[in-house]
N, C-alpha and C. Protein backbone atom coordinates (compact mmCIF):
# COMPACT_ATOMS: atom_id res chain seq x y z
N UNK A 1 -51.19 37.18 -89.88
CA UNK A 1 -52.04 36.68 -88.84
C UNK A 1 -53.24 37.61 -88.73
N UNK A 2 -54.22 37.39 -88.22
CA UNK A 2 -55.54 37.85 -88.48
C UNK A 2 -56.29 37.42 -87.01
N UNK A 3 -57.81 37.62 -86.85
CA UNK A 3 -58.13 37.86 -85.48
C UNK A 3 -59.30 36.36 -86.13
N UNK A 4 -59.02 35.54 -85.95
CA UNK A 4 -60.19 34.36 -85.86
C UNK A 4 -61.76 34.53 -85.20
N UNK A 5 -61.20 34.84 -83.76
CA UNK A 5 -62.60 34.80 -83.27
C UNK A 5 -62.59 35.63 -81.49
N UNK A 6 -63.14 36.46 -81.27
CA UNK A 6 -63.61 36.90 -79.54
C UNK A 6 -65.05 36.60 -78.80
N UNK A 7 -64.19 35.99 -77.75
CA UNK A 7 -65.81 35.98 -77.09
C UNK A 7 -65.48 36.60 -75.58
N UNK A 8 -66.46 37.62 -75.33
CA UNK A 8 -66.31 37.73 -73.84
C UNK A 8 -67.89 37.55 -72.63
N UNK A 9 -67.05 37.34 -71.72
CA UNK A 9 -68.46 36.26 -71.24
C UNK A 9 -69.42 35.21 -71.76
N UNK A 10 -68.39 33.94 -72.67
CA UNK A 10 -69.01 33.33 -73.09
C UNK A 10 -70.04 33.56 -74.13
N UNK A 11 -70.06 34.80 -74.86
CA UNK A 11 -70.64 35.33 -76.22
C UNK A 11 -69.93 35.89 -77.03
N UNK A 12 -69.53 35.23 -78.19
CA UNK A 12 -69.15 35.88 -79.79
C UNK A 12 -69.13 37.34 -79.41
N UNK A 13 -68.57 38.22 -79.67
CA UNK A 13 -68.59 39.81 -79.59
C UNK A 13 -68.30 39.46 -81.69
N UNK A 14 -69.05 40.78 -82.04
CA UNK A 14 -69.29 39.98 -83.20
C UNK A 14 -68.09 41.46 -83.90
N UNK A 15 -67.88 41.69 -85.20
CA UNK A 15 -66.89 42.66 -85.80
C UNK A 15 -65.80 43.54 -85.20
N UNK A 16 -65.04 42.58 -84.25
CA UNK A 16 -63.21 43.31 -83.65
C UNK A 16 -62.81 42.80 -84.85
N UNK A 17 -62.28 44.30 -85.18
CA UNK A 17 -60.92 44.65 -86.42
C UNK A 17 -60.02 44.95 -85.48
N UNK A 18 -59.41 44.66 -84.38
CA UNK A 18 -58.00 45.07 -83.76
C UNK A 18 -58.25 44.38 -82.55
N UNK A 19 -57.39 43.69 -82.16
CA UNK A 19 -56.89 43.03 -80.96
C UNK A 19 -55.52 43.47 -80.66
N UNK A 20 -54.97 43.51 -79.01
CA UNK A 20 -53.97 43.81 -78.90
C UNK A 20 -54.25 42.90 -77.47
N UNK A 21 -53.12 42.65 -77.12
CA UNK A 21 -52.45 41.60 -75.83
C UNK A 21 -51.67 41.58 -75.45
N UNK A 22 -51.83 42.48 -74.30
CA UNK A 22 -50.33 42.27 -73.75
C UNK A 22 -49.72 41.81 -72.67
N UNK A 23 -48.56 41.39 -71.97
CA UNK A 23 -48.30 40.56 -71.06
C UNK A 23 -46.38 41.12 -70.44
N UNK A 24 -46.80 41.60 -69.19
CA UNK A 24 -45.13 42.24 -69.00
C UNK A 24 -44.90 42.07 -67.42
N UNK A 25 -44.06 41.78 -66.91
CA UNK A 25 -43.77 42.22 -65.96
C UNK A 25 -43.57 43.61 -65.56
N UNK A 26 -44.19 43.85 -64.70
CA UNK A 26 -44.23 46.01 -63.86
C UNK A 26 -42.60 45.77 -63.17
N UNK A 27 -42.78 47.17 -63.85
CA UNK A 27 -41.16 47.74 -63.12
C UNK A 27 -41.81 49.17 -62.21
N UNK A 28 -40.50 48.90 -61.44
CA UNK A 28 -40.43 49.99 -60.35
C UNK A 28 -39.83 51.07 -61.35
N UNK A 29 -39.70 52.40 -60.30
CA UNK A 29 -38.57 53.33 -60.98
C UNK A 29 -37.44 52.84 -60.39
N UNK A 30 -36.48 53.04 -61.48
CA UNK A 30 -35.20 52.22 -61.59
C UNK A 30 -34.93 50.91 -62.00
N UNK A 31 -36.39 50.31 -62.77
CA UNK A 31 -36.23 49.38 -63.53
C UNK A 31 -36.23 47.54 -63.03
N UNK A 32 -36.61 47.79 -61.45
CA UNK A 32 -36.64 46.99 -60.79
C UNK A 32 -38.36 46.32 -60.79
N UNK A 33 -38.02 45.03 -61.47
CA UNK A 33 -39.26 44.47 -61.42
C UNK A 33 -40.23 44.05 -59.79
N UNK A 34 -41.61 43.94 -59.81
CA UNK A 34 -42.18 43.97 -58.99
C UNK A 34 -43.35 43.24 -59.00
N UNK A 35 -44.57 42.48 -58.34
CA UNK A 35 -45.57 41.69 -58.82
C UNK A 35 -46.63 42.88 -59.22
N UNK A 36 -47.46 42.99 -59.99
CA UNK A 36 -48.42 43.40 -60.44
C UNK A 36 -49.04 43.06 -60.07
N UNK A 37 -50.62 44.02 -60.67
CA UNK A 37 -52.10 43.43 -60.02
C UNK A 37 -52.39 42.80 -60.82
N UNK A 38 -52.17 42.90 -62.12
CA UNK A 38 -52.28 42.13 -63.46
C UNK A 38 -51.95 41.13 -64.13
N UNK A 39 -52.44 40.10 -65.00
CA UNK A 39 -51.72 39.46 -65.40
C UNK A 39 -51.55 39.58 -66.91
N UNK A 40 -52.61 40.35 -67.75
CA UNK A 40 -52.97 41.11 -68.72
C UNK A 40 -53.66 41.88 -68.80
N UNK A 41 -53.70 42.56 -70.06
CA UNK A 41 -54.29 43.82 -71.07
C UNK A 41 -54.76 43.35 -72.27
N UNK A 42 -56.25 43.38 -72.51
CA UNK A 42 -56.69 43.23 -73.45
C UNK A 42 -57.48 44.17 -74.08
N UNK A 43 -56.93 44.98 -75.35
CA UNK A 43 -57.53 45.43 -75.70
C UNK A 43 -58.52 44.97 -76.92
N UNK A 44 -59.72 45.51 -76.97
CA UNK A 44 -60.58 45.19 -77.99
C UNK A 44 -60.76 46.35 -78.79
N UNK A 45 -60.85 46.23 -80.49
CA UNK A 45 -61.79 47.60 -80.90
C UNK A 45 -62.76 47.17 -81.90
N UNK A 46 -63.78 47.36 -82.35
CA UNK A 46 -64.60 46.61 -82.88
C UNK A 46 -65.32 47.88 -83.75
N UNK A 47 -66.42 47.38 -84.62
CA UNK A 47 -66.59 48.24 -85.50
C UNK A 47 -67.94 48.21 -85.12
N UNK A 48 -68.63 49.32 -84.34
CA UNK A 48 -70.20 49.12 -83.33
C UNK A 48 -71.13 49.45 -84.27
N UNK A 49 -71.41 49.97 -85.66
CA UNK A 49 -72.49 50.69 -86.34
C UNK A 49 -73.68 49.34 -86.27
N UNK A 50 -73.66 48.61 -86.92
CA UNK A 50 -74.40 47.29 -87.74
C UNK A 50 -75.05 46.90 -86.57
N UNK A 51 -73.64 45.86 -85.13
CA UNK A 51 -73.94 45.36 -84.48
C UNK A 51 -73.28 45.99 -83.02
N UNK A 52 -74.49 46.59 -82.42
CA UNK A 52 -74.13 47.46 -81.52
C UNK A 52 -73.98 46.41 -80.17
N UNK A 53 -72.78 46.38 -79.28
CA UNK A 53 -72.87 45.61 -78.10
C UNK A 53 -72.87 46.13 -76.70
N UNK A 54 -73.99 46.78 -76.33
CA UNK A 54 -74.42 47.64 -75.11
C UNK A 54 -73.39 46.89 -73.69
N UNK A 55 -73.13 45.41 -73.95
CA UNK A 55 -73.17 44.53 -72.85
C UNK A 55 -71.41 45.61 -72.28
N UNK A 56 -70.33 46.13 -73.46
CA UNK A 56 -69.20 46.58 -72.59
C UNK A 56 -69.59 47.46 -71.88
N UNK A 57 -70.60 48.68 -72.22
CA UNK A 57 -70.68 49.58 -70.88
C UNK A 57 -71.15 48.81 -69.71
N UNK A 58 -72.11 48.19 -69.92
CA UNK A 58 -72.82 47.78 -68.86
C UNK A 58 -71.55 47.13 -68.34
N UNK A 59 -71.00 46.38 -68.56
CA UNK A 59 -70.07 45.17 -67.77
C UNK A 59 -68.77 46.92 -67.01
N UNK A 60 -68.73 47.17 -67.81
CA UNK A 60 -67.63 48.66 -67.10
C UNK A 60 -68.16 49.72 -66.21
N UNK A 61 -69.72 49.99 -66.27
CA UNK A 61 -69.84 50.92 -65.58
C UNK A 61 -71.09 49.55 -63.97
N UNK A 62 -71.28 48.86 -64.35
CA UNK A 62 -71.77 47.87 -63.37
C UNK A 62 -72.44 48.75 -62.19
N UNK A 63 -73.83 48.46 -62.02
CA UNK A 63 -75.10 48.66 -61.22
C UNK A 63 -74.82 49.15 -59.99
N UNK A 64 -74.00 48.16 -59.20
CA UNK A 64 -73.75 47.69 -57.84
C UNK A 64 -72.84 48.42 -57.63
N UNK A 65 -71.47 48.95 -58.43
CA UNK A 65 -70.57 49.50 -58.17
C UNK A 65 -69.11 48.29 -58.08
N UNK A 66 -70.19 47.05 -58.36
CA UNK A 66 -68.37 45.89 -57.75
C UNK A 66 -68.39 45.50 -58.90
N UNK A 67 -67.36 45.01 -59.27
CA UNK A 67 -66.22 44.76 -60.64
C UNK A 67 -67.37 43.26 -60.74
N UNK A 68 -67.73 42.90 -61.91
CA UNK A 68 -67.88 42.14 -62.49
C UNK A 68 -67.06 41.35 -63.54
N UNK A 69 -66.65 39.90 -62.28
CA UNK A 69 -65.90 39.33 -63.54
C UNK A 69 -66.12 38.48 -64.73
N UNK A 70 -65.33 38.20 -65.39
CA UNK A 70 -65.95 37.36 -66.81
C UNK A 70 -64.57 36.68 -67.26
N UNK A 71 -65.21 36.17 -68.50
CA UNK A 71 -63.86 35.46 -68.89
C UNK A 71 -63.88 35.83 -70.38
N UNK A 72 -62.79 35.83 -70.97
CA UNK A 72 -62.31 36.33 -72.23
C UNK A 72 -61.50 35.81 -72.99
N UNK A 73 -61.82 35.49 -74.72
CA UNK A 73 -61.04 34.41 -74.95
C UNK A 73 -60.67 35.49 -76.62
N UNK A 74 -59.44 35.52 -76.74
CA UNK A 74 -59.11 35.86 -78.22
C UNK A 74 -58.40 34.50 -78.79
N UNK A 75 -58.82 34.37 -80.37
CA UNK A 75 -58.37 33.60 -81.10
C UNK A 75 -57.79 34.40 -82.44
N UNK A 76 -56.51 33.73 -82.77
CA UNK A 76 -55.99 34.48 -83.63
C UNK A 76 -55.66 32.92 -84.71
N UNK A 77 -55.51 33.71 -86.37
CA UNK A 77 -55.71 32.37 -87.13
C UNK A 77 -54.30 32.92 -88.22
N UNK A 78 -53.98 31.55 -88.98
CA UNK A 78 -53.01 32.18 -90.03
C UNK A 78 -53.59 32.44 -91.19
N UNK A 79 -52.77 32.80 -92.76
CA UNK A 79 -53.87 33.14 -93.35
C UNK A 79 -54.24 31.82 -94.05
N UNK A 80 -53.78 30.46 -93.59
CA UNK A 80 -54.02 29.18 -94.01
C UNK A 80 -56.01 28.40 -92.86
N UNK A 81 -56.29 29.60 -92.46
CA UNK A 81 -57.61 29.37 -91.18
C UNK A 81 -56.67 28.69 -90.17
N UNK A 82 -55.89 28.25 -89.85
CA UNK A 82 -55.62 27.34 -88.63
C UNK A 82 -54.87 28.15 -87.68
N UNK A 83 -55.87 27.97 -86.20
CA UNK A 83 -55.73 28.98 -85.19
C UNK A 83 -53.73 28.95 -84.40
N UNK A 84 -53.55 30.33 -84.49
CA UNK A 84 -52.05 29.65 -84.35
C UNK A 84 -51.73 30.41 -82.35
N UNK A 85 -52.61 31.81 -82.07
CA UNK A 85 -52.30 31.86 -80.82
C UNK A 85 -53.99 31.86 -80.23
N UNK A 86 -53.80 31.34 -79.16
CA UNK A 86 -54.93 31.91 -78.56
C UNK A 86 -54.99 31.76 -76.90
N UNK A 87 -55.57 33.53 -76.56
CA UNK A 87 -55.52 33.95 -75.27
C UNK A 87 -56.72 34.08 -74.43
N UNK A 88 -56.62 33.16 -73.04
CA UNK A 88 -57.95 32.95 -72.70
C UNK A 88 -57.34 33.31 -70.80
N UNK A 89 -58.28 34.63 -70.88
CA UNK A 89 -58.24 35.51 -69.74
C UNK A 89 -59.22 35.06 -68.80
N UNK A 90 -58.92 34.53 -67.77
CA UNK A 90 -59.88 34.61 -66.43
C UNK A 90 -59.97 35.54 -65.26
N UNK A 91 -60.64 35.49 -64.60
CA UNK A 91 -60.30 36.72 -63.36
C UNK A 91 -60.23 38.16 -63.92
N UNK A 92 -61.50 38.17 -65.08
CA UNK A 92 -61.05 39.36 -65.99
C UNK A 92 -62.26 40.57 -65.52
N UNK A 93 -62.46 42.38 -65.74
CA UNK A 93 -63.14 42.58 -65.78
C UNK A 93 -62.93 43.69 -66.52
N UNK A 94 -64.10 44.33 -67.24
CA UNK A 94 -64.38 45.36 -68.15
C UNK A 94 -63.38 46.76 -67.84
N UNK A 95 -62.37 47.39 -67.92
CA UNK A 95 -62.04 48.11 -66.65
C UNK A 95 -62.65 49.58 -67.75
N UNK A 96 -62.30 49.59 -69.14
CA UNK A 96 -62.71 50.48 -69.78
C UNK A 96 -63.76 50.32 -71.30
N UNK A 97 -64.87 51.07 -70.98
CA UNK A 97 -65.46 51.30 -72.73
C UNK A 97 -65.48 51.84 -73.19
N UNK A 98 -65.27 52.61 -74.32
CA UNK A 98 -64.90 53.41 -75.25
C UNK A 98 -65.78 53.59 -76.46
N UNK A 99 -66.44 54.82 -76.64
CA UNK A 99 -67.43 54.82 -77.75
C UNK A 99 -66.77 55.59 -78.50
N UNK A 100 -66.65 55.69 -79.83
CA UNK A 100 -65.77 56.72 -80.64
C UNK A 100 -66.46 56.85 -81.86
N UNK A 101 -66.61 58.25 -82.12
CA UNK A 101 -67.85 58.46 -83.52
C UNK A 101 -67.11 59.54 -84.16
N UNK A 102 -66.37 59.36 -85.04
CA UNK A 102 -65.38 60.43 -85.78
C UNK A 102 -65.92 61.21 -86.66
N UNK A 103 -65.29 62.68 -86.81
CA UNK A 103 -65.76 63.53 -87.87
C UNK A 103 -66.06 63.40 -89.38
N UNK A 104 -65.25 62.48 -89.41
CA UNK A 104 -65.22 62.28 -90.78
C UNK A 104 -66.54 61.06 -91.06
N UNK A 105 -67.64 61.24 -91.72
CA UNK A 105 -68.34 60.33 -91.54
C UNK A 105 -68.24 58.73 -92.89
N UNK A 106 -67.38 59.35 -93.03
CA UNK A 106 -66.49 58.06 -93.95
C UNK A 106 -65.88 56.72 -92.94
N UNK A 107 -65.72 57.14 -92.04
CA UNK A 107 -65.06 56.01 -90.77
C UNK A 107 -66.27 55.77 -89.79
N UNK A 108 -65.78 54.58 -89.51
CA UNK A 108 -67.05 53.98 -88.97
C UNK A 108 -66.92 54.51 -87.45
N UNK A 109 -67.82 54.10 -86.58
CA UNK A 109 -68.17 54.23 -85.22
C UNK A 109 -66.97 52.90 -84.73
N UNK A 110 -66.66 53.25 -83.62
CA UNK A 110 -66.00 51.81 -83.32
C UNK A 110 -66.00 52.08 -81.07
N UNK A 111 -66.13 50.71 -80.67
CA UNK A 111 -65.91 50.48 -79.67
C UNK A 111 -64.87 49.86 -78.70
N UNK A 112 -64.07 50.75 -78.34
CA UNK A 112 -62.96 50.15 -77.62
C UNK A 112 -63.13 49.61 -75.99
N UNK A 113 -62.77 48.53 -76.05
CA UNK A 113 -62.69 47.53 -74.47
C UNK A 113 -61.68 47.16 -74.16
N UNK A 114 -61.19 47.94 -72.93
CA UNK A 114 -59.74 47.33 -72.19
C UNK A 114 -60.51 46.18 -71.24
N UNK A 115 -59.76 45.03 -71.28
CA UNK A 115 -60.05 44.09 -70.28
C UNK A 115 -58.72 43.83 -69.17
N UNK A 116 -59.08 43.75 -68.61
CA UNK A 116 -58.19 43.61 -67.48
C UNK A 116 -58.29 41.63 -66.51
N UNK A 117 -56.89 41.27 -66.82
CA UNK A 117 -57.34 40.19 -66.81
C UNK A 117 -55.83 39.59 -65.04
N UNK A 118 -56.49 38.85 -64.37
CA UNK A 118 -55.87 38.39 -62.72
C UNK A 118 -54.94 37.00 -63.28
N UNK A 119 -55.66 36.33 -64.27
CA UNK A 119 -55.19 34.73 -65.14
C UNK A 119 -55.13 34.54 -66.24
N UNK A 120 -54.17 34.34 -66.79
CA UNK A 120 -53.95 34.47 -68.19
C UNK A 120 -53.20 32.82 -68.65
N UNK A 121 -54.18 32.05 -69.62
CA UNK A 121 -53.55 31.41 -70.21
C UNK A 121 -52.97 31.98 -72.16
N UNK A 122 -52.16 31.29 -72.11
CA UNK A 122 -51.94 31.44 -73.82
C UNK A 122 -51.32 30.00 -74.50
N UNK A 123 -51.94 29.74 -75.42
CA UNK A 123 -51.81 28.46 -76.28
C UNK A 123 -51.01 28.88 -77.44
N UNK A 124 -50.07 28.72 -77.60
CA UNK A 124 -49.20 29.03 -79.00
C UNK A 124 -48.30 27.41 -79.41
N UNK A 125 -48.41 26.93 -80.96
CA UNK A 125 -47.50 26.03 -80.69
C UNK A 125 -47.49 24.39 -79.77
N UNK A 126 -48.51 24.50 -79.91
CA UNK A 126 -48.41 23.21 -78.95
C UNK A 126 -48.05 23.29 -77.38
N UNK A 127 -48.42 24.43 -77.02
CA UNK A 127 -48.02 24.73 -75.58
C UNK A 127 -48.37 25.57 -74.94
N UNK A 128 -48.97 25.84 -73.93
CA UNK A 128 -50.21 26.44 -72.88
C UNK A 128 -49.81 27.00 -71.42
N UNK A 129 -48.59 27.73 -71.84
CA UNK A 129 -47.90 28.80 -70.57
C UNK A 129 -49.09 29.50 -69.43
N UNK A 130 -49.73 29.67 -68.41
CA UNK A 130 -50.42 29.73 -67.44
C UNK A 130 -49.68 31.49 -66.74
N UNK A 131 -50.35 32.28 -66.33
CA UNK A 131 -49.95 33.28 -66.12
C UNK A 131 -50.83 33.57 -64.99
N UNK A 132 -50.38 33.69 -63.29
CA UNK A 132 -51.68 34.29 -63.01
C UNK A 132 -50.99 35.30 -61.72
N UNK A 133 -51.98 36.13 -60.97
CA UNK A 133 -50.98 36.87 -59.64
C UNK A 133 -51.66 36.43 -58.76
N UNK A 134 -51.18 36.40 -57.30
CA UNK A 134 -51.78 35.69 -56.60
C UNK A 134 -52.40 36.35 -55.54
N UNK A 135 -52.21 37.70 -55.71
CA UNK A 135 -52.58 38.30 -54.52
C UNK A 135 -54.08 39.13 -55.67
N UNK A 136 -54.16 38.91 -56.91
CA UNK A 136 -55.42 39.24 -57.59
C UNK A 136 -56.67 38.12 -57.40
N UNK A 137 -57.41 38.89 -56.33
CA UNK A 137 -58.82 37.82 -55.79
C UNK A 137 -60.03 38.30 -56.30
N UNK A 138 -60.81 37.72 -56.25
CA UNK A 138 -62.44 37.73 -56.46
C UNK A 138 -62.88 39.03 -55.47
């Protein structure tokens, strides 16, 4: 499986080599589950040299100081092209950006984006499970 396609805020984010998604119920200590603020974790990492995308700081470090939300969609494909999961985050906002420029100048620059997401759908399979918390508002 392979990463098809990301867009956040309704724009292509153009070269993520790594997607990660995750989806859990929060435990207490002692293992006792509890509602979260969350409904996902999205991480992004992308390869920034070529095509640099200023828009994650801006969306993470935001003017005003208030969370700007957006919406976020990963598509994942088989190696036949046909899209087999795909996760489309609402109620989402930038929570981290990540610039990373390694010593070795053989490795590229890359940009990491945690998204933080209140609604989470996921399409796998012919079927479109809905994820959201309810006490996570605007």
């Amino acid at each position: 499986m392979e990463l098809k396609s990301v867009t956040v805020k309704g724009r292509p984010l153009a070269d993520v080599v790594e997607a990660e998604v995750s989806m859990a119920t929060p435990v207490r200590d002692g293992g006792y589950p509890h509602e979260g603020a969350r409904a996902a974790r999205l991480v992004l990492v992308r390869e920034g040299l070529n095509s640099p995308a200023p828009d994650g700081f801006g969306l993470a470090t935001n003017d005003d100081g208030r969370t700007e939300f957006v919406e976020a969609r990963v598509e994942f494909q088989n190696s036949l092209g046909a899209t087999t999961y795909t996760v489309a985050a609402e109620d989402a906002y930038v929570q981290t950006f990540r610039l990373h420029c390694p010593d070795d100048e053989s490795q590229p620059v890359t940009e990491t984006w945690v998204i933080r997401a209140g609604k989470t759908k996921l399409h796998a399979a012919g079927k479109a499970p809905e994820h959201g918390v309810p006490h996570f508002k605007r």
